[in-house]
PDB file of N, CA and C in Angstrom:
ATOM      1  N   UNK A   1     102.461 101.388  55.270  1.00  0.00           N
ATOM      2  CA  UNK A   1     101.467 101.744  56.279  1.00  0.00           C
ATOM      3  C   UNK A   1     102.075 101.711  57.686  1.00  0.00           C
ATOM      4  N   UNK A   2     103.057 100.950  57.724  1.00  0.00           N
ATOM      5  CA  UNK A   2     103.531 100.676  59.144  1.00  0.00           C
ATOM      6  C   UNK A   2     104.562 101.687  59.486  1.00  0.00           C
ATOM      7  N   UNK A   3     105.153 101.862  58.236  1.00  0.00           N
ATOM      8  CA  UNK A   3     106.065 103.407  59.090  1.00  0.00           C
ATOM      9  C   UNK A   3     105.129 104.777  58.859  1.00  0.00           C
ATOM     10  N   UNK A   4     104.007 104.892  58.788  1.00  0.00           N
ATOM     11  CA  UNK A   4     103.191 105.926  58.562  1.00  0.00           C
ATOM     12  C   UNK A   4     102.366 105.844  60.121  1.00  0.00           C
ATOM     13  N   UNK A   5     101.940 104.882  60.419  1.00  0.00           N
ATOM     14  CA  UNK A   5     101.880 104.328  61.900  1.00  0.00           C
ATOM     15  C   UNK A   5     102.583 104.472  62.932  1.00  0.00           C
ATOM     16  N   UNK A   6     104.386 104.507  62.381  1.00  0.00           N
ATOM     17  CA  UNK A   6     105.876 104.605  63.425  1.00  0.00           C
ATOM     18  C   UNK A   6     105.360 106.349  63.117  1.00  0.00           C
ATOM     19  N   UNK A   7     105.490 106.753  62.441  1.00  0.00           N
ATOM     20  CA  UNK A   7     105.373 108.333  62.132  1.00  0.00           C
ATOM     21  C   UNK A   7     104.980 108.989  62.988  1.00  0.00           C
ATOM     22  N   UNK A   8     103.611 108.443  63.165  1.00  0.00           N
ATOM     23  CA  UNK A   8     102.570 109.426  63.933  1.00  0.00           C
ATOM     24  C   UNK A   8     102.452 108.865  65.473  1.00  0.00           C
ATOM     25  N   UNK A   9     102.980 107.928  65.731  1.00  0.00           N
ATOM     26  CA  UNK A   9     102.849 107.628  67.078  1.00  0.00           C
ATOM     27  C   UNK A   9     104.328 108.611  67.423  1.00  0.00           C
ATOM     28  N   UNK A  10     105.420 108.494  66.830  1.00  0.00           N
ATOM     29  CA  UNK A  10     106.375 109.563  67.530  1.00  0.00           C
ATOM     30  C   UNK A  10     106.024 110.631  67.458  1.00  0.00           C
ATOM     31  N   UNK A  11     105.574 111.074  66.728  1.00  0.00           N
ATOM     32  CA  UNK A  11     104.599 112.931  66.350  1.00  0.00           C
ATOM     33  C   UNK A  11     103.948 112.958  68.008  1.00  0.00           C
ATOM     34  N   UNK A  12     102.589 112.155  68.037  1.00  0.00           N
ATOM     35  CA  UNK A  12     101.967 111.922  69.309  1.00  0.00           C
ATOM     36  C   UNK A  12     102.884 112.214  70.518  1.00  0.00           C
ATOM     37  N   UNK A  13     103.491 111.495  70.547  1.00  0.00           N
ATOM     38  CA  UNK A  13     104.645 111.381  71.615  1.00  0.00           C
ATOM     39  C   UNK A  13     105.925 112.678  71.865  1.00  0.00           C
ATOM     40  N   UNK A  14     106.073 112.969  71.028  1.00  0.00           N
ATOM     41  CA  UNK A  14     106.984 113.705  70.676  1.00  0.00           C
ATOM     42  C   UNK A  14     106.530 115.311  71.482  1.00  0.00           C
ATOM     43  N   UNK A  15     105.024 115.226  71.096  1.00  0.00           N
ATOM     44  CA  UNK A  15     104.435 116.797  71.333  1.00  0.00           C
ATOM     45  C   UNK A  15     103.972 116.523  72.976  1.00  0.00           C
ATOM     46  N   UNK A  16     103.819 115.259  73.245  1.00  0.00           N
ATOM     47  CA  UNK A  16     104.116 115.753  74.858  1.00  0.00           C
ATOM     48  C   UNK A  16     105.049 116.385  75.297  1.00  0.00           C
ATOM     49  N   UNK A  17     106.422 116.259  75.010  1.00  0.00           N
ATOM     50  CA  UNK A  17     107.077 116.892  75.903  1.00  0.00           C
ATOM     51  C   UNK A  17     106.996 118.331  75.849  1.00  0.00           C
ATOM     52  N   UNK A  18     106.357 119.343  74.989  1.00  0.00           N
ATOM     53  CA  UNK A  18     105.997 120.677  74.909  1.00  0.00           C
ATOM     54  C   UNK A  18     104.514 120.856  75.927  1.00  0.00           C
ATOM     55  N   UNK A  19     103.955 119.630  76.410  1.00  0.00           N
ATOM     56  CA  UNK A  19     102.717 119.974  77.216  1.00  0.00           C
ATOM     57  C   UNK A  19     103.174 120.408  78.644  1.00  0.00           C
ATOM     58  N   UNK A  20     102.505 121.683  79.176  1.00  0.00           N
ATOM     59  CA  UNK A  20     102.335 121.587  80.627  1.00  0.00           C
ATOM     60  C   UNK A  20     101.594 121.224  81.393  1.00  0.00           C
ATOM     61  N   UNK A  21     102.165 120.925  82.585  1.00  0.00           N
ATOM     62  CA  UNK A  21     101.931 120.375  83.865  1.00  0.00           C
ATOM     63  C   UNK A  21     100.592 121.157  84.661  1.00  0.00           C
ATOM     64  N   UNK A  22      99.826 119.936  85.740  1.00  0.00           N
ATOM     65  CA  UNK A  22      98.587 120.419  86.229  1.00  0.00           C
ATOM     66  C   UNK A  22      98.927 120.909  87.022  1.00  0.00           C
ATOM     67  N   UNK A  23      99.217 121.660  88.272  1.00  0.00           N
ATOM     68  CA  UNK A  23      99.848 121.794  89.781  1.00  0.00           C
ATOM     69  C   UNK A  23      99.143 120.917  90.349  1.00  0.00           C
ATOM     70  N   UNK A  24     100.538 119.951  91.018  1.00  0.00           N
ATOM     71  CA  UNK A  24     100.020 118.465  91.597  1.00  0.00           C
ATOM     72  C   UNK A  24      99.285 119.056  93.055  1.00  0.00           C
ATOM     73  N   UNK A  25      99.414 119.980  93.622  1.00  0.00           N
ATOM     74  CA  UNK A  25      98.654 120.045  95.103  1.00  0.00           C
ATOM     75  C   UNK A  25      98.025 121.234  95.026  1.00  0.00           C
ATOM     76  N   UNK A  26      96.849 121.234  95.694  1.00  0.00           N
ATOM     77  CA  UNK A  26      95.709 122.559  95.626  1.00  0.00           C
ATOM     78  C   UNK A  26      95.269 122.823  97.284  1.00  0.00           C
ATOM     79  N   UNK A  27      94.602 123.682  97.469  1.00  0.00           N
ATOM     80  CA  UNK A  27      93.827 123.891  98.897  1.00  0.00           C
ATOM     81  C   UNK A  27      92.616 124.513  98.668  1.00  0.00           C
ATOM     82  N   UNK A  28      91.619 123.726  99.025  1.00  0.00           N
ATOM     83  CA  UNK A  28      90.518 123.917  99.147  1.00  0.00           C
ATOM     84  C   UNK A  28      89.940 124.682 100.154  1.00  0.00           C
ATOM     85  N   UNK A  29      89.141 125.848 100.249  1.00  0.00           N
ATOM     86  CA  UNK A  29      89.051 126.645 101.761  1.00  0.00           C
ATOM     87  C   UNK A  29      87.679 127.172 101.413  1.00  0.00           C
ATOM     88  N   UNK A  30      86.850 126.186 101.217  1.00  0.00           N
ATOM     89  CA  UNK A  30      85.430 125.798 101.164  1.00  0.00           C
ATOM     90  C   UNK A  30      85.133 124.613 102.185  1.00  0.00           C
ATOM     91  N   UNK A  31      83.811 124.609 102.108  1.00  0.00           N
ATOM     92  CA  UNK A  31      83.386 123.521 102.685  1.00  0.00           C
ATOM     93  C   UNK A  31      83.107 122.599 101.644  1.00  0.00           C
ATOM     94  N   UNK A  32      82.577 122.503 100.721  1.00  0.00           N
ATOM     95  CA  UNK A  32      81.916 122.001  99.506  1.00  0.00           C
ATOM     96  C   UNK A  32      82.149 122.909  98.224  1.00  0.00           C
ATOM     97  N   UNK A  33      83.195 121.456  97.283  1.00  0.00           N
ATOM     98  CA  UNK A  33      83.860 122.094  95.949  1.00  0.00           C
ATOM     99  C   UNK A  33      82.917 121.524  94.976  1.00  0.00           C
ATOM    100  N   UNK A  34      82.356 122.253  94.176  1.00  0.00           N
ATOM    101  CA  UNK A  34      81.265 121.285  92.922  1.00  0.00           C
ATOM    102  C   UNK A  34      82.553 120.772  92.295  1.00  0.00           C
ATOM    103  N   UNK A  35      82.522 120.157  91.431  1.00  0.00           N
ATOM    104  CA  UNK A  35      82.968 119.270  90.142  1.00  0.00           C
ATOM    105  C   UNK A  35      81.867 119.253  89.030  1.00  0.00           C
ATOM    106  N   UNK A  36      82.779 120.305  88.189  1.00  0.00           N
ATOM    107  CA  UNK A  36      81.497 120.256  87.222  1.00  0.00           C
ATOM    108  C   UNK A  36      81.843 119.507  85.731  1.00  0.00           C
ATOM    109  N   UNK A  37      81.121 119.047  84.446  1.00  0.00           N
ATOM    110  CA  UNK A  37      81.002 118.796  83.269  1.00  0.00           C
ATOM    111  C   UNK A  37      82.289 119.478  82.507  1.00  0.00           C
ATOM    112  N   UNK A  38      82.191 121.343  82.723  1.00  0.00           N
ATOM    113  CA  UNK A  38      83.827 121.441  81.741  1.00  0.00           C
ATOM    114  C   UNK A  38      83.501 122.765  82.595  1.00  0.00           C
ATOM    115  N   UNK A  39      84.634 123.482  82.181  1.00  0.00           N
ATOM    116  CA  UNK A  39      85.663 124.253  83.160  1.00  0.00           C
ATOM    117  C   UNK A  39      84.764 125.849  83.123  1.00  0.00           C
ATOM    118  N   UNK A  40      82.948 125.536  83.393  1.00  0.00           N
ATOM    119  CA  UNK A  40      82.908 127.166  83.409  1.00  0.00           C
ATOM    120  C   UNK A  40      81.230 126.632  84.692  1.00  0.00           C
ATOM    121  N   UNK A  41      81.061 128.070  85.127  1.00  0.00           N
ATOM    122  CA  UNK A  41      79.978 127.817  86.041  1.00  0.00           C
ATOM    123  C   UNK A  41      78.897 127.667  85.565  1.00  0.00           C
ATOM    124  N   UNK A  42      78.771 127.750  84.473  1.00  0.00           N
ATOM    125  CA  UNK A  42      77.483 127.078  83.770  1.00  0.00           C
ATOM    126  C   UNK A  42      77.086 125.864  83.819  1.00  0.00           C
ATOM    127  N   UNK A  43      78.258 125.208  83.686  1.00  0.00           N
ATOM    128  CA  UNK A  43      77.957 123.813  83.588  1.00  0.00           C
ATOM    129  C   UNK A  43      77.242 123.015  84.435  1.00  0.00           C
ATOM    130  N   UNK A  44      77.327 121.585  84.204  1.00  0.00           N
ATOM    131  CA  UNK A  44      76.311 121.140  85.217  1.00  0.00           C
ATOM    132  C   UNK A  44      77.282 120.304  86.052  1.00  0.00           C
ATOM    133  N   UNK A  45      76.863 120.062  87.538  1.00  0.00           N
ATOM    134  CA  UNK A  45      77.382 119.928  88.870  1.00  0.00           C
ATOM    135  C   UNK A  45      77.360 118.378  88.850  1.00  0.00           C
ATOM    136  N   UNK A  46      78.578 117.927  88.609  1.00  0.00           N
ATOM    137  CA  UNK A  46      78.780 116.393  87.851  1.00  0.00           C
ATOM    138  C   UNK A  46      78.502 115.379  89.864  1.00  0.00           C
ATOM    139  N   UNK A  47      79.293 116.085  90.747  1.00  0.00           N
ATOM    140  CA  UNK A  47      79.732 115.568  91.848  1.00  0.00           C
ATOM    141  C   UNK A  47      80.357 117.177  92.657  1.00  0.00           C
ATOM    142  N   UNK A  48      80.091 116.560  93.952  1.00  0.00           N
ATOM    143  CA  UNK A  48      80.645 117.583  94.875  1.00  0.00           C
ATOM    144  C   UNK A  48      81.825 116.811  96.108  1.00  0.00           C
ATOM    145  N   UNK A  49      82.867 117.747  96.701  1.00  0.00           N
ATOM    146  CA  UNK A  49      83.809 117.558  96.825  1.00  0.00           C
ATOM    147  C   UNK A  49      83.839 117.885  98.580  1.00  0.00           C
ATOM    148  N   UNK A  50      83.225 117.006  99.703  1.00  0.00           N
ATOM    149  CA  UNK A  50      83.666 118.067 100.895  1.00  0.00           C
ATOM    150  C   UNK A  50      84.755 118.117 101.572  1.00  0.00           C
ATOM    151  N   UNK A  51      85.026 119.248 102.037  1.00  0.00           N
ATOM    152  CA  UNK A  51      86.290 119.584 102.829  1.00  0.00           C
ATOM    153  C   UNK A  51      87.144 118.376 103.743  1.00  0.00           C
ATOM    154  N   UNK A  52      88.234 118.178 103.447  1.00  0.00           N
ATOM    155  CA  UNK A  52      88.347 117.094 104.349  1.00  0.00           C
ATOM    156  C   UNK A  52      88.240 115.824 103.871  1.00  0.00           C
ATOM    157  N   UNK A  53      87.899 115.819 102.615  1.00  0.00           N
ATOM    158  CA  UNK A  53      88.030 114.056 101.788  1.00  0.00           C
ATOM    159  C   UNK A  53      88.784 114.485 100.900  1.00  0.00           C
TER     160      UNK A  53
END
């Protein structure tokens, strides 16, 4: 059980290094950015973001 455990934690690990990256810096050129639930405009408006914070 324990190398079936070693197994899959290197599997886990392993397939990060094929993940990409978020772009660490953005610009906002709004006044007010929603933050929503998941990544479409439907969703619902979790928190908002103003310019300048």
């Amino acid at each position: 059980m324990k190398k079936l455990i070693g197994i899959a934690t290197a599997a886990v690990f392993g397939l990060g290094i094929f993940t990409t990256s978020a772009q660490a810096e953005t610009v906002v050129t709004t006044d007010v950015l929603n933050v929503r639930e998941n990544p479409t405009t439907e969703s619902k408006v979790v928190g908002k973001l103003l310019n300048g914070h």
